[in-house]
Protein backbone atom coordinates (compact mmCIF):
# COMPACT_ATOMS: atom_id res chain seq x y z
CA UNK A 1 -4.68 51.36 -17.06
CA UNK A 2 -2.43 52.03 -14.47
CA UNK A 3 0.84 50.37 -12.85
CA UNK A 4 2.75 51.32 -9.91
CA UNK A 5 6.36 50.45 -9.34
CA UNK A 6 9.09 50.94 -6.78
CA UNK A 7 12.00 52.49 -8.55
CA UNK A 8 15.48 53.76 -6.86
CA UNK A 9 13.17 53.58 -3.57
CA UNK A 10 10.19 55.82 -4.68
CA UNK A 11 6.76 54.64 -5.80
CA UNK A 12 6.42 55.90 -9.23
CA UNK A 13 2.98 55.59 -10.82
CA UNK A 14 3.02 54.41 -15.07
CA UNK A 15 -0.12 54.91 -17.17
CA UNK A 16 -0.76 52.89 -20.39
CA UNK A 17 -0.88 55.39 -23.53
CA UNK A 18 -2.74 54.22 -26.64
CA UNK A 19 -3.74 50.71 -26.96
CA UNK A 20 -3.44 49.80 -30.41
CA UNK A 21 -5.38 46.62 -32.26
CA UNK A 22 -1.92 44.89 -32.17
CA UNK A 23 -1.95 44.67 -28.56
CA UNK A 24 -5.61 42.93 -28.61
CA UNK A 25 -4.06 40.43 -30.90
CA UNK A 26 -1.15 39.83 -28.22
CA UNK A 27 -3.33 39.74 -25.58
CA UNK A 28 -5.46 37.19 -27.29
CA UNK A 29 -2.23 34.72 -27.42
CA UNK A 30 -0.58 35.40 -24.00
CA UNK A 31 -3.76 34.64 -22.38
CA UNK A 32 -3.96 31.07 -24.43
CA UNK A 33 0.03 30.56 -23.34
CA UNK A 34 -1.06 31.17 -19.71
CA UNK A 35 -3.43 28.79 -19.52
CA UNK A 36 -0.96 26.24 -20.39
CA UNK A 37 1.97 25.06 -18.65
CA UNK A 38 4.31 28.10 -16.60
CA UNK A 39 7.56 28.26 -16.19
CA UNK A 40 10.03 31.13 -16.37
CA UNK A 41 9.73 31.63 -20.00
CA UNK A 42 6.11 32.20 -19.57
CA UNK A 43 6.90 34.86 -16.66
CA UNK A 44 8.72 37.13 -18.69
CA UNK A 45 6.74 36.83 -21.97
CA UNK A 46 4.25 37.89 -18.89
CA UNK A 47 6.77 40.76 -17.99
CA UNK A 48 7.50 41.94 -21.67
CA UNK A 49 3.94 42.19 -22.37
CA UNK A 50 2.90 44.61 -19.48
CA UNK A 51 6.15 46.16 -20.38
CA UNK A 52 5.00 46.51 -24.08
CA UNK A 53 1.49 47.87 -22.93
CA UNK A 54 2.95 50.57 -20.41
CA UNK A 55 4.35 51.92 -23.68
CA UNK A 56 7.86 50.77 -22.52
CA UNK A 57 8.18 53.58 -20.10
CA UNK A 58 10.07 51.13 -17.43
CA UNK A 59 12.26 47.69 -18.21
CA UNK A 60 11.37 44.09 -17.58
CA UNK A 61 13.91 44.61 -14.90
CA UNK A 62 12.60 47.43 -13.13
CA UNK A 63 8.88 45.49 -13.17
CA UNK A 64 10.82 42.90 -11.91
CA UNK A 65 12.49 44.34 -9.00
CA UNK A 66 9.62 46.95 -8.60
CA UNK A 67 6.31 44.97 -8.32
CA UNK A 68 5.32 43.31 -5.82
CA UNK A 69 5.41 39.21 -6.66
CA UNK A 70 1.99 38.21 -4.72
CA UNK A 71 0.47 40.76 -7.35
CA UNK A 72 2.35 40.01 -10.54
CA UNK A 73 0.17 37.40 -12.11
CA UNK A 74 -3.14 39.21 -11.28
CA UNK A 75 -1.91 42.59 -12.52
CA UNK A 76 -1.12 40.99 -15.32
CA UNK A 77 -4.48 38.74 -16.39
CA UNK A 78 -6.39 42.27 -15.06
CA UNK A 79 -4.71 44.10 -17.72
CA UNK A 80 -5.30 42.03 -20.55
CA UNK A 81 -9.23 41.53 -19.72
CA UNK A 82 -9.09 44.78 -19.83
CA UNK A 83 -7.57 45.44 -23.26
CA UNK A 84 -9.70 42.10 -24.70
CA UNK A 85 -12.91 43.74 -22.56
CA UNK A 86 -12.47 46.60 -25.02
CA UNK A 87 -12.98 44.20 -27.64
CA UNK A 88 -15.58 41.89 -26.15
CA UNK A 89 -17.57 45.20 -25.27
CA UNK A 90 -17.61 46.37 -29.01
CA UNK A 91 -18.60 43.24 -30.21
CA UNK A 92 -21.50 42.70 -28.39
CA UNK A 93 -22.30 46.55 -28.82
């Protein structure tokens, strides 16, 4: 998996390093949290989490100011189908 941010005015390109069974299991509950109410508690559990999976290589702050907004929220629910798709895959394997 792959994010791109804006940073100090360059594009600078982050990939996710190991993803480790702990990460499934956080995936697992973010994606029941989002499907509940949002607010701006939710957004940066959001933001800590793709944080978290990038292996913490940029802040919540630099996602913040870095990503684009329209693509926040998709970025996010792409990267943990992707982590849970893992899972799903092996399970039906």
């Amino acid at each position: 998996m792959k994010i791109k941010l804006r940073i100090n005015g360059e594009d600078k390109t982050f990939t996710a390093p190991f993803i480790s069974a702990r990460k499934l299991k956080d995936s697992f509950a973010l994606s029941k949290k989002v499907q509940g109410e949002f607010d701006e508690n939710t957004l940066d559990e959001v933001g800590n989490y793709l944080v978290n999976i990038y292996g913490n290589q940029f802040t919540l702050d630099q996602l913040y100011d870095g990503f684009p907004a329209d693509q926040f929220l998709s970025k996010a629910v792409e990267d943990m189908e992707r982590v849970m798709g893992v899972f799903d895959e092996k399970v039906k394997n």
